[in-house]
N, C-alpha and C. Protein backbone atom coordinates (compact mmCIF):
# COMPACT_ATOMS: atom_id res chain seq x y z
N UNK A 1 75.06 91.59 68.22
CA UNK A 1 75.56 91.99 66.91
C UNK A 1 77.08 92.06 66.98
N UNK A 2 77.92 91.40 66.01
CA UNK A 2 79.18 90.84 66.50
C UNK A 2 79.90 91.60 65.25
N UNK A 3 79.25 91.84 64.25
CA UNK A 3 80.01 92.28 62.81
C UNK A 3 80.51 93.46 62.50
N UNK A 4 80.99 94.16 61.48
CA UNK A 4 81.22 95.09 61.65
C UNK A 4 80.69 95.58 59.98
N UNK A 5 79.44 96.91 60.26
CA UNK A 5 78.76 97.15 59.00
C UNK A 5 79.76 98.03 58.62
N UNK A 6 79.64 98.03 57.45
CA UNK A 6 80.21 99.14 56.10
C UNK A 6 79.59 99.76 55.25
N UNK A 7 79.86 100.75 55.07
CA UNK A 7 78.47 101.58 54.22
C UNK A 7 79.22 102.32 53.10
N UNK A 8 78.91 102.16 51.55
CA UNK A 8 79.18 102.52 50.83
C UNK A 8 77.99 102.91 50.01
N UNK A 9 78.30 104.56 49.33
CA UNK A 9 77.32 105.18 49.03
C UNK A 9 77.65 106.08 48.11
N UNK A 10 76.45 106.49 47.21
CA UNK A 10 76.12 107.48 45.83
C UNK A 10 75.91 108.57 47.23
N UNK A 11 76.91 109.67 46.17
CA UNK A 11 77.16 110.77 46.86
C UNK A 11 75.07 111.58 47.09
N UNK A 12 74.92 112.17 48.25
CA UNK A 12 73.45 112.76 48.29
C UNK A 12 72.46 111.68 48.23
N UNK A 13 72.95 110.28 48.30
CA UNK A 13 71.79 108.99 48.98
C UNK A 13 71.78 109.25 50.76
N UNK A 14 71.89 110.04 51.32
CA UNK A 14 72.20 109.81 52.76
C UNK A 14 72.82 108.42 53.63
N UNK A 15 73.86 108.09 52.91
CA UNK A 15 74.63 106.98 53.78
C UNK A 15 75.22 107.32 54.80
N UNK A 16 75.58 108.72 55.61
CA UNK A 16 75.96 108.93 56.67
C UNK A 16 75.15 109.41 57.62
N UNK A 17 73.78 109.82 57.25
CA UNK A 17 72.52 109.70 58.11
C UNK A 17 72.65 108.28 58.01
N UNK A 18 71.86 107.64 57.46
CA UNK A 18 71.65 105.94 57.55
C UNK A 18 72.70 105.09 58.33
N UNK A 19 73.83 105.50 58.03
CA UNK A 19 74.99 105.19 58.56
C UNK A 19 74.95 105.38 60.45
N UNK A 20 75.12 106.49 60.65
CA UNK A 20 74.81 107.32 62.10
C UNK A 20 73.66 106.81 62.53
N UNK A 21 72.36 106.48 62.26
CA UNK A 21 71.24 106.06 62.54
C UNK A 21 71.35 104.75 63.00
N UNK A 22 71.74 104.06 62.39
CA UNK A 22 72.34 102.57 62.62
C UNK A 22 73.21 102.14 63.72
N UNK A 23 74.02 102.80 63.99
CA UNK A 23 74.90 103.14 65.29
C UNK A 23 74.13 103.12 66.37
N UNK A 24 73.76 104.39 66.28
CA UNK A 24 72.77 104.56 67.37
C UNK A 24 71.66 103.53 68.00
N UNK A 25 71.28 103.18 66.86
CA UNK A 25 69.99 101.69 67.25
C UNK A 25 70.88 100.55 67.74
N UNK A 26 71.77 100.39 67.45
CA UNK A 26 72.45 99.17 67.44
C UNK A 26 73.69 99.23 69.12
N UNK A 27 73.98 100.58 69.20
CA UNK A 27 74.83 100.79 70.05
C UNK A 27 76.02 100.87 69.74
N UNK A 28 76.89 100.90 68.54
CA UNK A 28 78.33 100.86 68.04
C UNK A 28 78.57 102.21 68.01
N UNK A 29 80.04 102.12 68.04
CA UNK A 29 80.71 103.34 67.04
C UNK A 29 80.64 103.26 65.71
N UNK A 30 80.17 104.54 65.16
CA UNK A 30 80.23 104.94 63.76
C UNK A 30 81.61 105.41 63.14
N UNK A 31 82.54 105.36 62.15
CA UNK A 31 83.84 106.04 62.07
C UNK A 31 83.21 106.82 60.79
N UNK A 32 83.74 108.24 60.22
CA UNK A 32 84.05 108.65 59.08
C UNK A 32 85.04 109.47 59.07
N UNK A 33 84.34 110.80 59.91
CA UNK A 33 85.95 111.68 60.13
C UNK A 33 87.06 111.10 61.38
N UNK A 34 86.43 110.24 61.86
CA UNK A 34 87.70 109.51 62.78
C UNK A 34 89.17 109.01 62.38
N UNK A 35 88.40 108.28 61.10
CA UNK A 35 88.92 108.04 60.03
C UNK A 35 90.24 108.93 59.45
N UNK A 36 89.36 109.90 59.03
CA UNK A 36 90.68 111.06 58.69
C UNK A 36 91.26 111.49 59.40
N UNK A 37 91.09 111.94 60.88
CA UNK A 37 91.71 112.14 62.31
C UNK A 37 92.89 111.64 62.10
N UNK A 38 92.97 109.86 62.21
CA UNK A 38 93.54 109.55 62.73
C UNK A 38 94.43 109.02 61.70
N UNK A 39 94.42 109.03 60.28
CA UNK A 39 94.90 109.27 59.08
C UNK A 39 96.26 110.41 59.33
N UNK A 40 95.17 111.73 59.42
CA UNK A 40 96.57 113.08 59.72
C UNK A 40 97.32 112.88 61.00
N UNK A 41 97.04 111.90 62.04
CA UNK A 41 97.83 111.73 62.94
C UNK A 41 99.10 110.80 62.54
N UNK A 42 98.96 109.72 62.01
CA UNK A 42 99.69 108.71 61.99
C UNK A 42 100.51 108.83 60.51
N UNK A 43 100.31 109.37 59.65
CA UNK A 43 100.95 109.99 57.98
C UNK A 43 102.17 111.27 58.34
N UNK A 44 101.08 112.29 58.92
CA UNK A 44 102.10 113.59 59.11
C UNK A 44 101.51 114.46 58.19
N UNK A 45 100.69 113.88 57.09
CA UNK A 45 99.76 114.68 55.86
C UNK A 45 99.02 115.54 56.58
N UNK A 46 98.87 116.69 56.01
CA UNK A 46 97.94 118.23 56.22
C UNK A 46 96.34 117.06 56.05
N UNK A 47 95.14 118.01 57.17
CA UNK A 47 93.73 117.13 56.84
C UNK A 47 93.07 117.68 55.15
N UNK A 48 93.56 118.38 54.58
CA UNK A 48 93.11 119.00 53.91
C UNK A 48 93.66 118.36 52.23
N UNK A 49 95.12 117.82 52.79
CA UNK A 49 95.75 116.59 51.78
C UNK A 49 94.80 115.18 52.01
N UNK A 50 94.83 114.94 53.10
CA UNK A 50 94.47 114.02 53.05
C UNK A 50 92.62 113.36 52.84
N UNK A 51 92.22 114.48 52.56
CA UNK A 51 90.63 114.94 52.37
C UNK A 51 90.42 114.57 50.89
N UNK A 52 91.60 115.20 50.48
CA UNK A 52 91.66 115.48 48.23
C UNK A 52 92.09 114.15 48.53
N UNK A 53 93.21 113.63 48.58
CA UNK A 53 93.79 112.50 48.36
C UNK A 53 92.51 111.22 48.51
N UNK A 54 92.02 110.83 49.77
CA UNK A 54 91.35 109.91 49.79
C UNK A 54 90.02 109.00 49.06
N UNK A 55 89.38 110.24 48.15
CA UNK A 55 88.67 109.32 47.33
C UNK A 55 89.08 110.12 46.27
N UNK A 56 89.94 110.43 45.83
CA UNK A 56 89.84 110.93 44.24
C UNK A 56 91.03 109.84 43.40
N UNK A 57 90.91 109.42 42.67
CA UNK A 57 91.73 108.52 41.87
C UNK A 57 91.26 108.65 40.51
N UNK A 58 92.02 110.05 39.31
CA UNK A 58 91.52 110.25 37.97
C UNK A 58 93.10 110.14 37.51
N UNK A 59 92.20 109.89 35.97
CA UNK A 59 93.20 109.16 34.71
C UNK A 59 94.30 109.81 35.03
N UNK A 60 94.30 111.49 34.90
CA UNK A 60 95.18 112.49 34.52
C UNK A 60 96.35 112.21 35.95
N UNK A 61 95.53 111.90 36.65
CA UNK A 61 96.38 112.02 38.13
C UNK A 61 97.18 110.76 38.38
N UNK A 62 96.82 109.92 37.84
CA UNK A 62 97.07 108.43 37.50
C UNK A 62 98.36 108.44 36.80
N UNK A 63 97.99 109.09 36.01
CA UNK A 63 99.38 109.32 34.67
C UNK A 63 100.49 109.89 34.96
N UNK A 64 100.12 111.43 35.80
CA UNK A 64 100.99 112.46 36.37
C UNK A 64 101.99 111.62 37.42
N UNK A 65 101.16 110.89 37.97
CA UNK A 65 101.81 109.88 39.37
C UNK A 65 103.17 108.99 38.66
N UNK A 66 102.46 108.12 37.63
CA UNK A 66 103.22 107.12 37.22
C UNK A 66 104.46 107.47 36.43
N UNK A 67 104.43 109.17 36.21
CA UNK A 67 105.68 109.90 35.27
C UNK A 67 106.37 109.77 36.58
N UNK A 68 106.26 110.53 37.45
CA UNK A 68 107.00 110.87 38.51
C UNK A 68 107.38 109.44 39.80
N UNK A 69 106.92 108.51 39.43
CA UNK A 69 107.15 107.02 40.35
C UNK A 69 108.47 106.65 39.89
N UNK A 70 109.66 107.45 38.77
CA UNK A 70 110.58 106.65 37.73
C UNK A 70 111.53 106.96 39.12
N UNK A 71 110.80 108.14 39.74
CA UNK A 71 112.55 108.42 40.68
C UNK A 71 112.12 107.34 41.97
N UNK A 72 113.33 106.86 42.61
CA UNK A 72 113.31 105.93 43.64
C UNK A 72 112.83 107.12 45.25
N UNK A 73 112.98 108.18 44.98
CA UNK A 73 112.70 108.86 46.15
C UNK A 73 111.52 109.37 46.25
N UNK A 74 110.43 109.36 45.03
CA UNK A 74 108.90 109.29 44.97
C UNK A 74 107.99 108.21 46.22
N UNK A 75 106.97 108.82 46.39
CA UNK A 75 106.12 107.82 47.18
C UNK A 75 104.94 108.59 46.83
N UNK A 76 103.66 107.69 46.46
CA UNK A 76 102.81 108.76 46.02
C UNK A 76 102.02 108.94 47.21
N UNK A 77 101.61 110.29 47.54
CA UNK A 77 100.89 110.59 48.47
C UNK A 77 99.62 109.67 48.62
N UNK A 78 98.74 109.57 47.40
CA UNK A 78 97.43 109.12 47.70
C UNK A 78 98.00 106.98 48.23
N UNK A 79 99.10 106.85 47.51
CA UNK A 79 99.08 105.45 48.23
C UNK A 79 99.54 105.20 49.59
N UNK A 80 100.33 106.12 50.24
CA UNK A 80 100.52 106.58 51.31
C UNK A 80 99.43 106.24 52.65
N UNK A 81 98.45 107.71 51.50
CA UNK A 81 97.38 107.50 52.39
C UNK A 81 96.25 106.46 52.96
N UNK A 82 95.98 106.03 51.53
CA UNK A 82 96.00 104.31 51.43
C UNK A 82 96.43 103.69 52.54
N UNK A 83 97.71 103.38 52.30
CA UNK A 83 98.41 102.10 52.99
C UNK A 83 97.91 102.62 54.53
N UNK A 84 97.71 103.96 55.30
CA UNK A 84 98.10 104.29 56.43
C UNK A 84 96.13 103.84 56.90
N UNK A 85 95.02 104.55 55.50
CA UNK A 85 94.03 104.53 56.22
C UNK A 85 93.64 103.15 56.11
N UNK A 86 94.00 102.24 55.36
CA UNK A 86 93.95 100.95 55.53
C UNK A 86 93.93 99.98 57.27
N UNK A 87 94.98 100.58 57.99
CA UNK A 87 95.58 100.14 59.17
C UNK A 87 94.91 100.50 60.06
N UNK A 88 94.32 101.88 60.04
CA UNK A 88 93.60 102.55 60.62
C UNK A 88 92.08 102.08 60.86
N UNK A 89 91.91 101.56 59.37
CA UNK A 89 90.01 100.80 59.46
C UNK A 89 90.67 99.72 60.29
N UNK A 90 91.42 98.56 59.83
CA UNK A 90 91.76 97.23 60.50
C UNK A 90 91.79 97.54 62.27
N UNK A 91 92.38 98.94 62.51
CA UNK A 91 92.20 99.28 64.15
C UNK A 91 91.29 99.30 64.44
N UNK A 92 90.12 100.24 63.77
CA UNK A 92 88.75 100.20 64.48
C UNK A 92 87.83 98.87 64.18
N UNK A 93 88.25 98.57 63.14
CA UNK A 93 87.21 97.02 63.26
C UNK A 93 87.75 95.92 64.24
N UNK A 94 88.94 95.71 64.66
CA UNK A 94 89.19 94.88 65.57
C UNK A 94 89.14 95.51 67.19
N UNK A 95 88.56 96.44 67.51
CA UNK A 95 87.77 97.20 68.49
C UNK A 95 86.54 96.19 68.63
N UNK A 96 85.48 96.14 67.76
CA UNK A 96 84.60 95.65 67.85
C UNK A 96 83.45 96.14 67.09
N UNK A 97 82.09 95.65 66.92
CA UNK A 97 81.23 95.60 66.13
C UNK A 97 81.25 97.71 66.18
N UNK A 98 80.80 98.13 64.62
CA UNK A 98 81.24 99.37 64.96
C UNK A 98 80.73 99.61 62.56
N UNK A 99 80.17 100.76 62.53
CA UNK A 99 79.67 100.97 61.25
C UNK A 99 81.06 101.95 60.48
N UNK A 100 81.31 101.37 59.88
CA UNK A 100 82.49 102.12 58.70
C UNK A 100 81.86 102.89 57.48
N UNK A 101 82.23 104.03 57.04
CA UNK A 101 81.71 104.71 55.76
C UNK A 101 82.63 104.96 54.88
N UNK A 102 82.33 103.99 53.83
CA UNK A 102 83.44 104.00 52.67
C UNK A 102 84.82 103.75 52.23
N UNK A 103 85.70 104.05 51.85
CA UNK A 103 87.05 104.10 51.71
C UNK A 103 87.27 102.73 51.72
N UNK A 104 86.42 102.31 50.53
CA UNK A 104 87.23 100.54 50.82
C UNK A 104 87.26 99.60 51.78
N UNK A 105 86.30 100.12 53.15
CA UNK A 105 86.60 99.44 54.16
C UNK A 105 85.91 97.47 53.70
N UNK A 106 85.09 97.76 53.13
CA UNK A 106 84.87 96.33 52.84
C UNK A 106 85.28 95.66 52.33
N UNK A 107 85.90 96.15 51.19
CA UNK A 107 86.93 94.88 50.56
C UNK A 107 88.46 94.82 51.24
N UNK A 108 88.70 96.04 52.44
CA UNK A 108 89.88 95.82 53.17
C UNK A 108 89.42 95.02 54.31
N UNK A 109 88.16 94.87 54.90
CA UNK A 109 88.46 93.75 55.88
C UNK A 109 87.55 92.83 55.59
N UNK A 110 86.96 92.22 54.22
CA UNK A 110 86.76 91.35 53.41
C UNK A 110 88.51 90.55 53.02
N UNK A 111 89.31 90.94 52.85
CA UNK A 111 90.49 90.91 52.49
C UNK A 111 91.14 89.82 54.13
N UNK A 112 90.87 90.99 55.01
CA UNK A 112 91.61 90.39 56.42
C UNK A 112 90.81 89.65 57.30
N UNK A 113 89.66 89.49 56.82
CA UNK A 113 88.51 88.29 57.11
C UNK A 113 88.03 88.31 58.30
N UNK A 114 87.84 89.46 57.97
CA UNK A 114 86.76 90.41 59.47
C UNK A 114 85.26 90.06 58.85
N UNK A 115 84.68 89.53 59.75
CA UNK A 115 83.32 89.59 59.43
C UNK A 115 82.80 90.70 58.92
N UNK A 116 81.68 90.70 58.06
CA UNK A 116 80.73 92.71 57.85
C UNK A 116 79.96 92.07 57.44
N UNK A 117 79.08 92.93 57.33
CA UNK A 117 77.77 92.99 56.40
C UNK A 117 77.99 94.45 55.84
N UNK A 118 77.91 94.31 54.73
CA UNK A 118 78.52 95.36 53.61
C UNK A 118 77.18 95.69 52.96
N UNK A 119 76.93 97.10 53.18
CA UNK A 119 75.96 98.21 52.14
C UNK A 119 76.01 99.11 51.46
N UNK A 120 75.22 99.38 50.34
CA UNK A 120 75.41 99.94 49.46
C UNK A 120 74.36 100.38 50.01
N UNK A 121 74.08 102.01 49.95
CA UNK A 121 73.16 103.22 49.66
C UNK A 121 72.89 103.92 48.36
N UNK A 122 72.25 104.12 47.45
CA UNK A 122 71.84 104.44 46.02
C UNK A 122 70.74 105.20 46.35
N UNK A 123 70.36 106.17 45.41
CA UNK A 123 69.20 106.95 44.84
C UNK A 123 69.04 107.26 43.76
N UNK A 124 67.69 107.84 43.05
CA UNK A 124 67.74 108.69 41.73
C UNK A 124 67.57 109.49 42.42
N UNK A 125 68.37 110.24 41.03
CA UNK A 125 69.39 111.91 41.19
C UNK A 125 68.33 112.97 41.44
N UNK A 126 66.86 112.79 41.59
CA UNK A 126 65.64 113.94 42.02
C UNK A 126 66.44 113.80 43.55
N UNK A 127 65.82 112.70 44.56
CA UNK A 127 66.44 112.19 45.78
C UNK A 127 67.67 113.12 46.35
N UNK A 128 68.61 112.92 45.55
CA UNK A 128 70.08 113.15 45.37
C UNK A 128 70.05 114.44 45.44
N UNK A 129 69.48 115.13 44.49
CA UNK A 129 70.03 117.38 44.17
C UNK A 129 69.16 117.16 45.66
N UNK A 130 68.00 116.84 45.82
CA UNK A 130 67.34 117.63 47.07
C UNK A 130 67.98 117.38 48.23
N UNK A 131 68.58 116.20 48.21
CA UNK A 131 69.40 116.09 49.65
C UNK A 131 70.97 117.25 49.82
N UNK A 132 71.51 117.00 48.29
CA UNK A 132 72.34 117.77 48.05
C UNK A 132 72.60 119.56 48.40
N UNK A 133 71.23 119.64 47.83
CA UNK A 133 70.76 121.05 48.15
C UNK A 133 70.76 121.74 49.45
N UNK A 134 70.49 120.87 50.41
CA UNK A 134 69.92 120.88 51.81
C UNK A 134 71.42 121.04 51.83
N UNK A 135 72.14 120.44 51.96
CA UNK A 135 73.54 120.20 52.56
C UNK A 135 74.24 121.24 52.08
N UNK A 136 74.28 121.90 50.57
CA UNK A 136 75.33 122.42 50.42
C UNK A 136 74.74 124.17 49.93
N UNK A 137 73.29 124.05 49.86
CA UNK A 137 72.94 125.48 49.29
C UNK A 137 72.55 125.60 47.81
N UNK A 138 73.39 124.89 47.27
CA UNK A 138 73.46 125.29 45.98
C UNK A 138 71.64 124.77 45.39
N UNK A 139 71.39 125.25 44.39
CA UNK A 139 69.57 125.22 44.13
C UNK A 139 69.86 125.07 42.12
N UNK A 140 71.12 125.79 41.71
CA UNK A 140 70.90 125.62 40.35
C UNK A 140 71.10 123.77 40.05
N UNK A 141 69.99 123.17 39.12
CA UNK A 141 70.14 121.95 38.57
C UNK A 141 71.10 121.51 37.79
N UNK A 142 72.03 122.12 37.19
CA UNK A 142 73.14 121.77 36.40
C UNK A 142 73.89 121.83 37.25
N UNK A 143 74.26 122.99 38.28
CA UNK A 143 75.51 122.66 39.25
C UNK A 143 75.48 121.22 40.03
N UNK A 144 74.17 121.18 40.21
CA UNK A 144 73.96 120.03 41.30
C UNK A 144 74.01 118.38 40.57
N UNK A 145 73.81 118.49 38.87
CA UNK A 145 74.17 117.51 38.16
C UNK A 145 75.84 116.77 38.51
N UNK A 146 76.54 118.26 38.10
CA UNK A 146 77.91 118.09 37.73
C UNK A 146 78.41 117.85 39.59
N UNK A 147 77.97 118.40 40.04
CA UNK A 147 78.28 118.18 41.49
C UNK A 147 78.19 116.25 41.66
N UNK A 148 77.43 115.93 41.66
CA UNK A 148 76.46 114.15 42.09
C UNK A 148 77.54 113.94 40.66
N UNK A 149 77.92 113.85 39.76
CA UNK A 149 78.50 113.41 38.99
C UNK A 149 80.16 113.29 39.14
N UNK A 150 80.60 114.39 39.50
CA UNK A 150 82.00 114.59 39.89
C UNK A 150 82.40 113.43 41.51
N UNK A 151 81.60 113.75 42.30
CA UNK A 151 81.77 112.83 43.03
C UNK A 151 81.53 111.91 43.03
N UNK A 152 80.82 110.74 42.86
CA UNK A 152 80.43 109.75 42.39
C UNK A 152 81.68 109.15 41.27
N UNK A 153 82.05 109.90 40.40
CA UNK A 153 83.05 109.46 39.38
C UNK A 153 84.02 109.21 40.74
N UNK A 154 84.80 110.23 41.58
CA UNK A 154 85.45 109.91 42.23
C UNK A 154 85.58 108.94 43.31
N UNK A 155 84.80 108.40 43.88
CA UNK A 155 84.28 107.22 44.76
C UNK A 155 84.50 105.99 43.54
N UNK A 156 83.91 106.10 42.33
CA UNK A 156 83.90 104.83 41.58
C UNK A 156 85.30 104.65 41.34
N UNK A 157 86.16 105.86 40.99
CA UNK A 157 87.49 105.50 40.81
C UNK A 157 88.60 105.64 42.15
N UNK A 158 88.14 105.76 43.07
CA UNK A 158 88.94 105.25 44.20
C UNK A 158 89.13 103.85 44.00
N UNK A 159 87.54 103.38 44.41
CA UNK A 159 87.39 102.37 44.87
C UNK A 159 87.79 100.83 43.81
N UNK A 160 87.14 101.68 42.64
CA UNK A 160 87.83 100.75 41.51
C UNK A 160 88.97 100.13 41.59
N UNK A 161 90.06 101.42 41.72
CA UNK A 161 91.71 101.29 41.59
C UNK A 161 91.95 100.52 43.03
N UNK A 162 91.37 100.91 43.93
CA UNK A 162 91.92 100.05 45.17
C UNK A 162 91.45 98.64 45.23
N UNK A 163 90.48 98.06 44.57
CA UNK A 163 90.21 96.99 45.03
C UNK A 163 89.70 96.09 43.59
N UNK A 164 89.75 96.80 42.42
CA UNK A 164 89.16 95.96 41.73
C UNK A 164 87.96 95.04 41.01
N UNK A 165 87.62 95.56 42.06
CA UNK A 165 86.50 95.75 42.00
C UNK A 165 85.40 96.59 41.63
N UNK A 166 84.01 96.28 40.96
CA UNK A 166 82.84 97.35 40.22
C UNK A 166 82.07 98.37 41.35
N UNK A 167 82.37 99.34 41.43
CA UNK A 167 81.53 100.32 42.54
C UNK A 167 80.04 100.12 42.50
N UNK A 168 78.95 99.47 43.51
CA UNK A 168 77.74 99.47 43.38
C UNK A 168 77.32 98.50 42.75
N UNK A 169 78.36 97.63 42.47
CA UNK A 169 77.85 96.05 41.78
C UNK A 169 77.07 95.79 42.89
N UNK A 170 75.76 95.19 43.04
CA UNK A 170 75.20 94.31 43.72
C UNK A 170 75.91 93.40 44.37
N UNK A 171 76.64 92.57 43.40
CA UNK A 171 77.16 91.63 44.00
C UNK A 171 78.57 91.64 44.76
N UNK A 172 79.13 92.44 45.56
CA UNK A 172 79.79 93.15 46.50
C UNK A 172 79.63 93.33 47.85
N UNK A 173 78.49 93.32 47.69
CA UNK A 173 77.68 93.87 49.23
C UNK A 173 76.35 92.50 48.98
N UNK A 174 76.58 92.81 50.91
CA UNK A 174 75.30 92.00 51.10
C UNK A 174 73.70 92.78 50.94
N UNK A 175 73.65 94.24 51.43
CA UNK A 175 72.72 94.63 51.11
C UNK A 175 72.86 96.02 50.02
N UNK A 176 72.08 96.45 48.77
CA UNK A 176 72.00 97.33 47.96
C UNK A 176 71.01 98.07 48.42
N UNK A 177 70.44 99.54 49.17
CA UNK A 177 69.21 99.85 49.34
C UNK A 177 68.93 101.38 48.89
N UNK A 178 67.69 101.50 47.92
CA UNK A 178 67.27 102.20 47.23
C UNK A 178 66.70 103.78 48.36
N UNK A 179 67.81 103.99 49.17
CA UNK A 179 67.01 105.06 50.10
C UNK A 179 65.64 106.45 49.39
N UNK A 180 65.96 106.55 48.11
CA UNK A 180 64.99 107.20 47.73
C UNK A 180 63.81 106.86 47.69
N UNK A 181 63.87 105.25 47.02
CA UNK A 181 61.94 104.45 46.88
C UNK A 181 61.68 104.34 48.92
N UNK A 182 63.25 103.98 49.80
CA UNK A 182 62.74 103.33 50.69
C UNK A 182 62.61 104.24 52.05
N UNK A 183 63.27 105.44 51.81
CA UNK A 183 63.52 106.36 53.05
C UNK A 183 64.20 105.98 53.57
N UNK A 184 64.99 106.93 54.71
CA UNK A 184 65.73 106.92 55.50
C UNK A 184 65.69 105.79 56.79
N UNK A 185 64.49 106.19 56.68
CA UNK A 185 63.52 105.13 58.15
C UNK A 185 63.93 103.68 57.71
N UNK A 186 63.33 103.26 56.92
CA UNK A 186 63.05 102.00 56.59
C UNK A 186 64.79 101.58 55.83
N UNK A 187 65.60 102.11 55.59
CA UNK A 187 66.89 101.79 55.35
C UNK A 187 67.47 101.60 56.49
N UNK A 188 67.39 102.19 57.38
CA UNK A 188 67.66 101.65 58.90
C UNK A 188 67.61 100.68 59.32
N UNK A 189 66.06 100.85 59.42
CA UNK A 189 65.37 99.35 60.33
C UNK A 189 65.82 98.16 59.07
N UNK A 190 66.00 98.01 57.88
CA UNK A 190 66.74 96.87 56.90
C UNK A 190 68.13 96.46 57.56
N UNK A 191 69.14 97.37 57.86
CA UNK A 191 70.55 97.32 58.02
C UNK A 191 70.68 96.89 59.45
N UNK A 192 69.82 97.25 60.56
CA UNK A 192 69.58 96.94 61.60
C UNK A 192 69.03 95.52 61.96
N UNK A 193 68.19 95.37 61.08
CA UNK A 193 67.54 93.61 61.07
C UNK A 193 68.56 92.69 60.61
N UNK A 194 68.96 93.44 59.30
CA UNK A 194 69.94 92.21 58.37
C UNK A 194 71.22 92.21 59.38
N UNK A 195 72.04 92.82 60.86
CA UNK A 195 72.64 93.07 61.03
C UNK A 195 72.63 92.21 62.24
N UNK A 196 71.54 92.18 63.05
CA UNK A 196 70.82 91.02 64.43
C UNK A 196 70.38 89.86 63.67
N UNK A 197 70.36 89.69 62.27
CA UNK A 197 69.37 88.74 61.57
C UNK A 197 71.09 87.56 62.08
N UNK A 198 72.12 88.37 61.60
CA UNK A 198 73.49 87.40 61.25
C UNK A 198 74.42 86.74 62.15
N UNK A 199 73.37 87.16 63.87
CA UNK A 199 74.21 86.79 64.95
C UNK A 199 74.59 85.38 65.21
């Protein structure tokens, strides 16, 4: 297995179980918080800037940015972070075959013509609060709406603004997989096959 997978995912589909699982079968490194590690190493940004910064990209913040871009001594943090975690995926994918989670990594080394096999993780939102739940506590159904909603908006508009691309278009990725109809198990053993299928 020579490629390097990417996993992009609806917040509470378990793409970083699936993700981690995949690793493991396969033998690679997995990156997510490595990712940010090595983000606050190489920026100088607090992890806690660079946590907010990395997938949130809204109108208001968009706007606020582009008032304040008029002065020449502006740099906006979130493109910053960008430009730095950009360099950072391109490091670990030219390491070697190795599973990436999110942040654009596919259309950034789609871009620098690194091989991948690129996935999408999806669920319905029953799937979603219960995984959610598990993870974070929370049990009321409206919190856990606005929760899977807020994030999700934010992933679509990262990823949007960085690449131009439609978040969860099918046609983006080589594989789309329904972990709720398909489980955890069997999203594996898919990403794992389609992954030895491409040697």
């Amino acid at each position: 297995m020579n490629k390097v997978i990417t996993i992009s995912r609806e917040y509470g589909a378990g793409g970083h179980t699936i993700g981690k699982r995949v690793a493991q079968e396969l033998g690679i490194e997995i990156y997510d918080k490595d990712i940010v590690r090595e983000t606050v190493r190489a920026s100088g940004f607090e992890t806690e800037v660079v946590q907010e910064e990395e997938e949130d990209v809204s109108k208001a913040s968009t706007f606020l940015k582009s008032l304040c871009s008029s002065s020449v001594h502006y740099r906006d943090p979130q493109e910053v972070i960008h430009e730095v975690q950009t360099a950072v995926i391109l490091q670990f994918a030219k390491k070697g075959p190795c599973v990436i989670l999110g942040r654009c990594a596919d259309d950034i080394l789609r871009e620098s013509g690194i091989e991948t096999l690129n996935v999408f993780i999806h669920a319905d939102d029953l799937h979603r609060a219960v995984r959610i739940s598990e993870m974070t506590g929370i049990t009321n159904a409206t919190e856990l709406q606005k929760l899977m909603a807020k994030k999700d908006s934010s992933r679509r508009n990262y990823y949007e603004h960085y690449t131009h691309k439609k978040w969860g278009d099918s046609h983006n990725y080589d594989l789309t997989l329904d972990s709720g109809k398909l489980g955890v198990d069997l999203c594996v053993q898919m990403i794992v096959e389609a992954a030895k299928a491409e040697e």
